[in-house]
PDB file of N, CA and C in Angstrom:
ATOM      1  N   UNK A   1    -150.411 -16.219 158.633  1.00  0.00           N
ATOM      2  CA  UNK A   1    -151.050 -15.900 157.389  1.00  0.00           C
ATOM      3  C   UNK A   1    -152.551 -16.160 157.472  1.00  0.00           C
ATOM      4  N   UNK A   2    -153.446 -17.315 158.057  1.00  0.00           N
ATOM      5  CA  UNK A   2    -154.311 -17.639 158.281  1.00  0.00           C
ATOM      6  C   UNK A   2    -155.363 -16.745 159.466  1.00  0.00           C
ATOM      7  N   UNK A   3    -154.139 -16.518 159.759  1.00  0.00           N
ATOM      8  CA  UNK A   3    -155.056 -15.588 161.503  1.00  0.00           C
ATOM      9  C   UNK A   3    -154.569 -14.059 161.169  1.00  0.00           C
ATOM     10  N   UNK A   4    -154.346 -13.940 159.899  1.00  0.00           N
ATOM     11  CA  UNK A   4    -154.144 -12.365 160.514  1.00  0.00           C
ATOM     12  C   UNK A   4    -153.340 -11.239 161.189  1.00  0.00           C
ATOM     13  N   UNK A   5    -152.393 -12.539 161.721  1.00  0.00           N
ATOM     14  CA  UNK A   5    -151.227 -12.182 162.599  1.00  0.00           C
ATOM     15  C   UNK A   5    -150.026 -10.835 161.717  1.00  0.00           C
ATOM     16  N   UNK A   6    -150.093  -9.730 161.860  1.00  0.00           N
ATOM     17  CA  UNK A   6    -148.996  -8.620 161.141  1.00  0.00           C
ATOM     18  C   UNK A   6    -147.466  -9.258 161.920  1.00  0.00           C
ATOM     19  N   UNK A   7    -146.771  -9.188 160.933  1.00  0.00           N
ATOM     20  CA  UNK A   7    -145.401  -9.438 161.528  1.00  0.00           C
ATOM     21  C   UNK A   7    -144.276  -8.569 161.108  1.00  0.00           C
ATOM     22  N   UNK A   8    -142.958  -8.067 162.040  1.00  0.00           N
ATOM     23  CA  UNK A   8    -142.687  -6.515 161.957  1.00  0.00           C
ATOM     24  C   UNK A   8    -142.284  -6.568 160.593  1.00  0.00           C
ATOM     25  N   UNK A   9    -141.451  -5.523 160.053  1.00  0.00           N
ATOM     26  CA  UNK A   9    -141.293  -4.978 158.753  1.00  0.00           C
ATOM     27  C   UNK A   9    -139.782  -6.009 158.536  1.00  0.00           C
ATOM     28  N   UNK A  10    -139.276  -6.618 157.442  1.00  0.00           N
ATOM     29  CA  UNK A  10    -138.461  -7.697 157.424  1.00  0.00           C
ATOM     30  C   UNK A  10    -136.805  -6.764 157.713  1.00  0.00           C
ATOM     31  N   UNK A  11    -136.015  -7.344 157.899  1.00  0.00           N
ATOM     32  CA  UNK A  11    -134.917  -6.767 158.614  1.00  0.00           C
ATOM     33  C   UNK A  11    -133.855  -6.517 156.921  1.00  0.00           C
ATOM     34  N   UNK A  12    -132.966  -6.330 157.265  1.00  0.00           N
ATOM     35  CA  UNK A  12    -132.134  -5.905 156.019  1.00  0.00           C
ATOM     36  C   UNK A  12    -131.659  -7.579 155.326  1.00  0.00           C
ATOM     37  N   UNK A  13    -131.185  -9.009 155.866  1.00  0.00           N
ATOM     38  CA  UNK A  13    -130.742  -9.783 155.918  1.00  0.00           C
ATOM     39  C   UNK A  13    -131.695 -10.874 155.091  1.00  0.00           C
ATOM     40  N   UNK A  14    -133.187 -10.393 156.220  1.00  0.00           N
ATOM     41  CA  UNK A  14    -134.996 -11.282 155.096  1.00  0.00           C
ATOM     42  C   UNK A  14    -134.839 -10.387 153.766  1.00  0.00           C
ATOM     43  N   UNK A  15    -134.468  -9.263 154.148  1.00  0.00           N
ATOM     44  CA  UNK A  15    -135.294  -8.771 152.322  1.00  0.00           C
ATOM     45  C   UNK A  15    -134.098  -9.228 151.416  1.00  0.00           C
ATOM     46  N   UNK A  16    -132.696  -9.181 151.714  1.00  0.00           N
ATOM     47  CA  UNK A  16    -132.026  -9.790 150.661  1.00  0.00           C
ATOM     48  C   UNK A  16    -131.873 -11.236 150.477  1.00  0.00           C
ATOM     49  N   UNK A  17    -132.773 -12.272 151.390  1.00  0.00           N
ATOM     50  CA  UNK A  17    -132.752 -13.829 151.101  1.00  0.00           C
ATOM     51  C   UNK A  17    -134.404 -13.313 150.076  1.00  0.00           C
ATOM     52  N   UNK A  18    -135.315 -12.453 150.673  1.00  0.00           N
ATOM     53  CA  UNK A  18    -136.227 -12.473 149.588  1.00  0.00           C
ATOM     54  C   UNK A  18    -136.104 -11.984 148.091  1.00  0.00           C
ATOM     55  N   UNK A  19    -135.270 -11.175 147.980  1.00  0.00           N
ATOM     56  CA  UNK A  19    -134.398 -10.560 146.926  1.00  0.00           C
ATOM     57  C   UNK A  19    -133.905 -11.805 145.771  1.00  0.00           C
ATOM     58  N   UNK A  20    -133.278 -12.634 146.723  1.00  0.00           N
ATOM     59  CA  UNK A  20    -132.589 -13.598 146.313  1.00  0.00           C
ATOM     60  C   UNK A  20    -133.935 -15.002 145.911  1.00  0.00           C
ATOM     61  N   UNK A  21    -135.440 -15.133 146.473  1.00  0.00           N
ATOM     62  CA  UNK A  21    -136.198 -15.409 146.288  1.00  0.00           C
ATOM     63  C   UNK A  21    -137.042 -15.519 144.887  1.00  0.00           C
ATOM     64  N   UNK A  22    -137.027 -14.061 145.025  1.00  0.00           N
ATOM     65  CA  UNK A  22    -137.453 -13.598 143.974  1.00  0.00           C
ATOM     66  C   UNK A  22    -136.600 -13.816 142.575  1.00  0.00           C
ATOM     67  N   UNK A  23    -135.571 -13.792 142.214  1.00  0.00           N
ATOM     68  CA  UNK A  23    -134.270 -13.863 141.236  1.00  0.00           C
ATOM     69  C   UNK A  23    -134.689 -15.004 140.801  1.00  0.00           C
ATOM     70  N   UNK A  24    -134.830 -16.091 141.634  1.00  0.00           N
ATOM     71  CA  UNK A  24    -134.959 -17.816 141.374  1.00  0.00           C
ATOM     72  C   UNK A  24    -135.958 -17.878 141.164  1.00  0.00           C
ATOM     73  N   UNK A  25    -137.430 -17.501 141.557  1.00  0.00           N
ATOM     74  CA  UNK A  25    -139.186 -18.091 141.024  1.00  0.00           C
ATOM     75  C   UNK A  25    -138.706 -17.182 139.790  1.00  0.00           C
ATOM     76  N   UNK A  26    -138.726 -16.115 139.428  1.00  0.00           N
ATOM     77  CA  UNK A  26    -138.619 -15.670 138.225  1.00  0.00           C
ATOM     78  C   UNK A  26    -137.552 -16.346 136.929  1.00  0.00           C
ATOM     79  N   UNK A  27    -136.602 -16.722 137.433  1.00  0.00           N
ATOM     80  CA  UNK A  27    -135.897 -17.582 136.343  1.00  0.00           C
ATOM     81  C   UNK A  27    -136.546 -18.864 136.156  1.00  0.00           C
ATOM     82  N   UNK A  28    -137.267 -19.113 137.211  1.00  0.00           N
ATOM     83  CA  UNK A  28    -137.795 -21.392 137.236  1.00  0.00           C
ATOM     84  C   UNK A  28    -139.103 -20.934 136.274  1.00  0.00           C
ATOM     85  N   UNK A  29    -139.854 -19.289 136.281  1.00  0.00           N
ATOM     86  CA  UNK A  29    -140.759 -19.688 135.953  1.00  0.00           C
ATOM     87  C   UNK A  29    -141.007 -18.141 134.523  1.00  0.00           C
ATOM     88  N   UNK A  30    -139.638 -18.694 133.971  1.00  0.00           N
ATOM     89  CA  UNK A  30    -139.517 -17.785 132.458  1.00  0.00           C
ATOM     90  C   UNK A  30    -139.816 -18.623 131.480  1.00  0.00           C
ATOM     91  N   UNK A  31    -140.258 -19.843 131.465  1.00  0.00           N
ATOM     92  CA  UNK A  31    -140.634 -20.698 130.653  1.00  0.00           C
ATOM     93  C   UNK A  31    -142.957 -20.851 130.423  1.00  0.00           C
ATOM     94  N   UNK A  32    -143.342 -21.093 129.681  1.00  0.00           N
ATOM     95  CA  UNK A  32    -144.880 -20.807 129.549  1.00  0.00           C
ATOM     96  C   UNK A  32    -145.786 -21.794 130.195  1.00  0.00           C
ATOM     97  N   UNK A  33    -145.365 -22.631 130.840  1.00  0.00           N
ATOM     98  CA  UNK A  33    -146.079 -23.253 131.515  1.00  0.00           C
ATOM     99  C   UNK A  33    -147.135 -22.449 132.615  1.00  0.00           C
ATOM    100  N   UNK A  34    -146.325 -22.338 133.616  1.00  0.00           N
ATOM    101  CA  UNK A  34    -147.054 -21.274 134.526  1.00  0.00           C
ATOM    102  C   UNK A  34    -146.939 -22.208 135.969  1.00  0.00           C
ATOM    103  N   UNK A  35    -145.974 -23.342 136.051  1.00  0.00           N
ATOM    104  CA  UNK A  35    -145.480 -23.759 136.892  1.00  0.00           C
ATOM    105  C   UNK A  35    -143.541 -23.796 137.191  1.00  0.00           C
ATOM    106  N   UNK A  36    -143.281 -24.183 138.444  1.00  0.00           N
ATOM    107  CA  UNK A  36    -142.112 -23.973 138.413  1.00  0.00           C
ATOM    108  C   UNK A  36    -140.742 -24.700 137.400  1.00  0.00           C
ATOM    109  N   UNK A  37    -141.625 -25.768 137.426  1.00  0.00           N
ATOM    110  CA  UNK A  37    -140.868 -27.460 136.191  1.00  0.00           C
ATOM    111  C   UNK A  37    -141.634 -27.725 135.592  1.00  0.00           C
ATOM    112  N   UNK A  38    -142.193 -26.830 134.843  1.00  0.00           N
ATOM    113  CA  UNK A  38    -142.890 -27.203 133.733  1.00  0.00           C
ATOM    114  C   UNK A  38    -144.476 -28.087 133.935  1.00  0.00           C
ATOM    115  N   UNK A  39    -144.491 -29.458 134.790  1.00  0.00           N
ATOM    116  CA  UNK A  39    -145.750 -29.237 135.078  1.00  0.00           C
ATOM    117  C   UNK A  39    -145.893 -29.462 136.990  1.00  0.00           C
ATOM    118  N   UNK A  40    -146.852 -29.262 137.240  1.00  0.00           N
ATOM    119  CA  UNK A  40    -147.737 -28.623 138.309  1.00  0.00           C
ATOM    120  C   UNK A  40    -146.541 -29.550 139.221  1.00  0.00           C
ATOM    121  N   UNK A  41    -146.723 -29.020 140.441  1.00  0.00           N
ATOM    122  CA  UNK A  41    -146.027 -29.972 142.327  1.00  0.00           C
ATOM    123  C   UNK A  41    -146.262 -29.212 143.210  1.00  0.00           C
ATOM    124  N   UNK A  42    -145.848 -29.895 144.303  1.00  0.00           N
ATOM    125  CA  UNK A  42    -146.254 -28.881 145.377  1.00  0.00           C
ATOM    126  C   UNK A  42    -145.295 -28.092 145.825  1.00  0.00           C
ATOM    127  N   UNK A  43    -143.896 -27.600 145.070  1.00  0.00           N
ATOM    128  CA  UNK A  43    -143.628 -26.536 145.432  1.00  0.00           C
ATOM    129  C   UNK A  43    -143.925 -25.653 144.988  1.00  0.00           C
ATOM    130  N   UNK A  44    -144.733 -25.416 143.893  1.00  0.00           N
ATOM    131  CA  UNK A  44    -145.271 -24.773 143.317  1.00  0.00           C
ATOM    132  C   UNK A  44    -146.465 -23.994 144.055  1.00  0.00           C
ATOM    133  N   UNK A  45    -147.030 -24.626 144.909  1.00  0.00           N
ATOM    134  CA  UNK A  45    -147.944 -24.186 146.369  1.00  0.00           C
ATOM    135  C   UNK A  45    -146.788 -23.742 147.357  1.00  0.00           C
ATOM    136  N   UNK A  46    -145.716 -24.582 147.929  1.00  0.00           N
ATOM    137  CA  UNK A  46    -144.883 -23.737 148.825  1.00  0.00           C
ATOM    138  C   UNK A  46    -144.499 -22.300 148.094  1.00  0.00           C
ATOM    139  N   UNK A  47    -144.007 -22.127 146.735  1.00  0.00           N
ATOM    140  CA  UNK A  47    -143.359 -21.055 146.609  1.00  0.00           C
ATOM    141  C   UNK A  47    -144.748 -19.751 146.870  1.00  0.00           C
ATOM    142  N   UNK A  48    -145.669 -20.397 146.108  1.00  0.00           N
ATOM    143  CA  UNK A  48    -146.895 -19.378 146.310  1.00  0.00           C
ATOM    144  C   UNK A  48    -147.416 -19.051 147.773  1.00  0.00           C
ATOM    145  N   UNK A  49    -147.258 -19.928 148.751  1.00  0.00           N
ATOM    146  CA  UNK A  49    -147.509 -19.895 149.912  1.00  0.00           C
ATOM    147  C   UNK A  49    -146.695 -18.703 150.518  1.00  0.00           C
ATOM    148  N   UNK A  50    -145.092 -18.605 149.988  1.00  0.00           N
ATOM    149  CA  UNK A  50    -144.468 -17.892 150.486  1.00  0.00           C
ATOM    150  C   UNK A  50    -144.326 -16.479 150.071  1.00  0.00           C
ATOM    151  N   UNK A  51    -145.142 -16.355 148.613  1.00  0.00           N
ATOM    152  CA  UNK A  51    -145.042 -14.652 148.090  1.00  0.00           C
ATOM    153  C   UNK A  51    -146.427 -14.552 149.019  1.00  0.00           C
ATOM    154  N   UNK A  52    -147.539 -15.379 149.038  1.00  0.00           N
ATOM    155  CA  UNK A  52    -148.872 -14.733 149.599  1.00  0.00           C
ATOM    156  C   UNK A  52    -148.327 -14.211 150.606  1.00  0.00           C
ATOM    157  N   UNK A  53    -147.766 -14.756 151.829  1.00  0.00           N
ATOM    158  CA  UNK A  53    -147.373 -14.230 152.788  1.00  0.00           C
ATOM    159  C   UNK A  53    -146.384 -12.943 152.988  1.00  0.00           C
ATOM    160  N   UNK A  54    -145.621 -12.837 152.064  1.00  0.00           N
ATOM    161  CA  UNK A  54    -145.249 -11.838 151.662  1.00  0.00           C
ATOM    162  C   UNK A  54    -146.097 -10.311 151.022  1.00  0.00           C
ATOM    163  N   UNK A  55    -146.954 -10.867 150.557  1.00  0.00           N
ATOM    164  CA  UNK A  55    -148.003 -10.089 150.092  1.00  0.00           C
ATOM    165  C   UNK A  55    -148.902  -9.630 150.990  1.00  0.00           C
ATOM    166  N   UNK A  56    -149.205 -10.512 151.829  1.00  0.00           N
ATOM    167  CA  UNK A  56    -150.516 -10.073 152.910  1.00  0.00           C
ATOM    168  C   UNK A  56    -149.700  -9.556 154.213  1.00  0.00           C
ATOM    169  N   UNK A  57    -148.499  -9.175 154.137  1.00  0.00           N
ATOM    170  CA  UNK A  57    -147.903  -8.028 155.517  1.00  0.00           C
ATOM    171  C   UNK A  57    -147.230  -6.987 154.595  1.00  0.00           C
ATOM    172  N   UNK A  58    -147.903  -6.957 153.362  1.00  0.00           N
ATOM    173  CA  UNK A  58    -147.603  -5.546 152.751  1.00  0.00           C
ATOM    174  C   UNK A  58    -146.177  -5.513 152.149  1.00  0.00           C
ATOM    175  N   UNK A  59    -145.206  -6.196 152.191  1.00  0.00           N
ATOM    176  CA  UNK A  59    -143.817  -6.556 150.987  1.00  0.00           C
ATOM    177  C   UNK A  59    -144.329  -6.476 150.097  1.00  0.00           C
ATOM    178  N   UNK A  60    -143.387  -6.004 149.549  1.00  0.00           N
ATOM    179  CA  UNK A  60    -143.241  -5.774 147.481  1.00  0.00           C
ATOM    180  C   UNK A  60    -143.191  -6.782 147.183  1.00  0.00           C
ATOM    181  N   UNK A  61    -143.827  -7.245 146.353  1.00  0.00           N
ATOM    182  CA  UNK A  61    -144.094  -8.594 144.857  1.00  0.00           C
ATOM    183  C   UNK A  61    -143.981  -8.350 143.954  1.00  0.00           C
ATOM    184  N   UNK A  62    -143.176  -8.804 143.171  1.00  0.00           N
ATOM    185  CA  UNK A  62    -143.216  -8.700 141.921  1.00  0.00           C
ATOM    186  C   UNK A  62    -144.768  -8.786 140.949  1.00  0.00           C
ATOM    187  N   UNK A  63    -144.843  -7.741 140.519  1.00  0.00           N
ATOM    188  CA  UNK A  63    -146.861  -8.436 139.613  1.00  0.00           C
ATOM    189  C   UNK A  63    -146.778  -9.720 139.123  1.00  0.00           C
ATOM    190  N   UNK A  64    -145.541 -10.192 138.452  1.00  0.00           N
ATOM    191  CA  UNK A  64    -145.243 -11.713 138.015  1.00  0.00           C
ATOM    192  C   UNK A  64    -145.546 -12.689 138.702  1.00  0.00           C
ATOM    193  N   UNK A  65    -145.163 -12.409 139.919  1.00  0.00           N
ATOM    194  CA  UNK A  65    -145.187 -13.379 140.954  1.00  0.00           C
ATOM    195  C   UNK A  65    -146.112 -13.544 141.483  1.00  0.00           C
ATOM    196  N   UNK A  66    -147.001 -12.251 141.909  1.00  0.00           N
ATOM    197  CA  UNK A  66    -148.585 -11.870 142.428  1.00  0.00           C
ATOM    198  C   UNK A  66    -149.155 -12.788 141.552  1.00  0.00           C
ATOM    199  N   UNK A  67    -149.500 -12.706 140.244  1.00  0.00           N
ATOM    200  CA  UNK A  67    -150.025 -13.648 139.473  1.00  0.00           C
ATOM    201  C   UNK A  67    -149.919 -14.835 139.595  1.00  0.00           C
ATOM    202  N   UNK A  68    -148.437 -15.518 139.517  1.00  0.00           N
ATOM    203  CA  UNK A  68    -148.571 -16.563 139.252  1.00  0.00           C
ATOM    204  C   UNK A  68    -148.780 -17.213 140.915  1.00  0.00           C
ATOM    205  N   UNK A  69    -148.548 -16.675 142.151  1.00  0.00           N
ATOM    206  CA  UNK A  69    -149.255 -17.540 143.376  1.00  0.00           C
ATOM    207  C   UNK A  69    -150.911 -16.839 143.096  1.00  0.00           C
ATOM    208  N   UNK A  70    -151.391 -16.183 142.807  1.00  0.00           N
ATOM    209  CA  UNK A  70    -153.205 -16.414 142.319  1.00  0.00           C
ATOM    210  C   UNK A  70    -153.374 -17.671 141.591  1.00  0.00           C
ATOM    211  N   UNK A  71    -152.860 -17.639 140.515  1.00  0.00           N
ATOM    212  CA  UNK A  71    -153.470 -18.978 139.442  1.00  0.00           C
ATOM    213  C   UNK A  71    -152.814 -20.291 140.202  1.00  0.00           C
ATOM    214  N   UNK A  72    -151.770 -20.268 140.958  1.00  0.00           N
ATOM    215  CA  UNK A  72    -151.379 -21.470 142.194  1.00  0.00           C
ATOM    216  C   UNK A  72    -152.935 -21.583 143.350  1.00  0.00           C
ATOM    217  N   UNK A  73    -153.127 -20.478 143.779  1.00  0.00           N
ATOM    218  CA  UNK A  73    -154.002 -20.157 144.733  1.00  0.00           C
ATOM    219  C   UNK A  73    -155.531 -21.245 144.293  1.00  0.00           C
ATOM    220  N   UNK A  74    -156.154 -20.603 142.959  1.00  0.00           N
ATOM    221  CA  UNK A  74    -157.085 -21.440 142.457  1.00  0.00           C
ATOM    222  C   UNK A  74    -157.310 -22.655 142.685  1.00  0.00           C
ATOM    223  N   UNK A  75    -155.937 -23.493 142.702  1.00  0.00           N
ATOM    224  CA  UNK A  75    -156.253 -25.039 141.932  1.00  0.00           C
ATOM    225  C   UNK A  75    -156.838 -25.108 143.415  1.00  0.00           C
ATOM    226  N   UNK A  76    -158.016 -26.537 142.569  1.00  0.00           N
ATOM    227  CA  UNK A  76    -158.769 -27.089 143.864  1.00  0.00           C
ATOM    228  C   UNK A  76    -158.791 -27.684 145.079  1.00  0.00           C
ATOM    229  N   UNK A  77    -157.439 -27.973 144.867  1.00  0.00           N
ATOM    230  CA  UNK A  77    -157.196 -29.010 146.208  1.00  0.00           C
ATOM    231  C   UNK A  77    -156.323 -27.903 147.150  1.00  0.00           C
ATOM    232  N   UNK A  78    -155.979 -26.670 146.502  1.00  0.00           N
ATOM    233  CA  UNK A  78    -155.216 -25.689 147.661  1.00  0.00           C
ATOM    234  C   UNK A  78    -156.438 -24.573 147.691  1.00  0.00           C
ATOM    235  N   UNK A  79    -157.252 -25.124 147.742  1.00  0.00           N
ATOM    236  CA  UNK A  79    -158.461 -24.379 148.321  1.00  0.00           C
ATOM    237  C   UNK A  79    -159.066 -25.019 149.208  1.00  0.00           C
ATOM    238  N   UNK A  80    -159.328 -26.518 149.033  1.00  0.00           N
ATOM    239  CA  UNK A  80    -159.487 -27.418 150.061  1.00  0.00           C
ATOM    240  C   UNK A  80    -158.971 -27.159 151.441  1.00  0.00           C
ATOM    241  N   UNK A  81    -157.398 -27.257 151.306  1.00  0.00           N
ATOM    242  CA  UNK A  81    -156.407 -26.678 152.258  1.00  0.00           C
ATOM    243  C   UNK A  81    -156.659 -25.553 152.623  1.00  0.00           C
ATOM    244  N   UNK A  82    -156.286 -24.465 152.001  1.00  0.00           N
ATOM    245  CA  UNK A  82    -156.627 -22.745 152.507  1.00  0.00           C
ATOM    246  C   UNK A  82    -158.007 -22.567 153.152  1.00  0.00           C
ATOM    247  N   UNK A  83    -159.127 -23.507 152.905  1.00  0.00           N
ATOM    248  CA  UNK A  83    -160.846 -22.855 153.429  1.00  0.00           C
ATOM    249  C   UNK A  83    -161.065 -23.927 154.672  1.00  0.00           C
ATOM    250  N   UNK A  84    -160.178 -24.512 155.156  1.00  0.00           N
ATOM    251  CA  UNK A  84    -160.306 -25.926 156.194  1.00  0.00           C
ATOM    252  C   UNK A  84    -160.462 -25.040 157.200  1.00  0.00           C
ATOM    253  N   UNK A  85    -161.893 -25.318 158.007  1.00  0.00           N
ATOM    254  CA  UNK A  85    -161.148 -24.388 159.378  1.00  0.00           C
ATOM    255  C   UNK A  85    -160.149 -24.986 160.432  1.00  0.00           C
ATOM    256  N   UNK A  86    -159.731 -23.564 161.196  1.00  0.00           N
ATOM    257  CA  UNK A  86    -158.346 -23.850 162.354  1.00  0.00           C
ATOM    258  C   UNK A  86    -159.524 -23.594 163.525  1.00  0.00           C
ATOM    259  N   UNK A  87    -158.209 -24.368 164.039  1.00  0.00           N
ATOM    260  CA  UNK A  87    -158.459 -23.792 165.255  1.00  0.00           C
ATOM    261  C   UNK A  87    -158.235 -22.205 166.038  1.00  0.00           C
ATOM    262  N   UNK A  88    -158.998 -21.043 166.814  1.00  0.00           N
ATOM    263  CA  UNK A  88    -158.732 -20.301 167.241  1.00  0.00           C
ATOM    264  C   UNK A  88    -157.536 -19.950 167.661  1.00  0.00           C
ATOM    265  N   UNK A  89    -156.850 -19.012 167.799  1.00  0.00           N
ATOM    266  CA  UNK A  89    -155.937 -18.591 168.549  1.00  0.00           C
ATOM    267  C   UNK A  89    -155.607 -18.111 169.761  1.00  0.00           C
TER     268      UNK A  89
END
């Protein structure tokens, strides 16, 4: 996700555990908070970690979900994290 790396198109088996992904952030997060339990944790960064990545090799997202890993994306300390440099590849 960090480097850029494309990875192939997900097999029939990934898209229905993502299927099944998707079913669950959308029910944890039908409530108005805009986190998964109501207030903020860090799976709330893993789950967003895992639509971005989903998002940046071109998979379907839900717009719900697009949103809510952006406003995850923001908070300050997972920007800290996300802008750290790596090492090369």
């Amino acid at each position: 996700m960090f480097y850029g790396v494309r990875m192939p198109a997900l097999s029939a088996d990934a898209r229905a555990s993502v299927d099944k992904l998707f079913a669950v952030a959308q029910a944890l997060l039908g409530h108005e908070s805009g986190n998964l339990f109501g207030e903020w944790c860090i799976a709330d960064v893993d789950l967003a970690l895992m639509l971005n990545r989903l998002a940046l090799h071109g998979d379907p997202v839900p717009k719900p979900l697009i949103t809510y890993a952006k406003r995850q994306w923001e908070r300050a300390a997972v920007q800290l994290w996300v802008t750290r440099s790596r090492p090369t590849l």
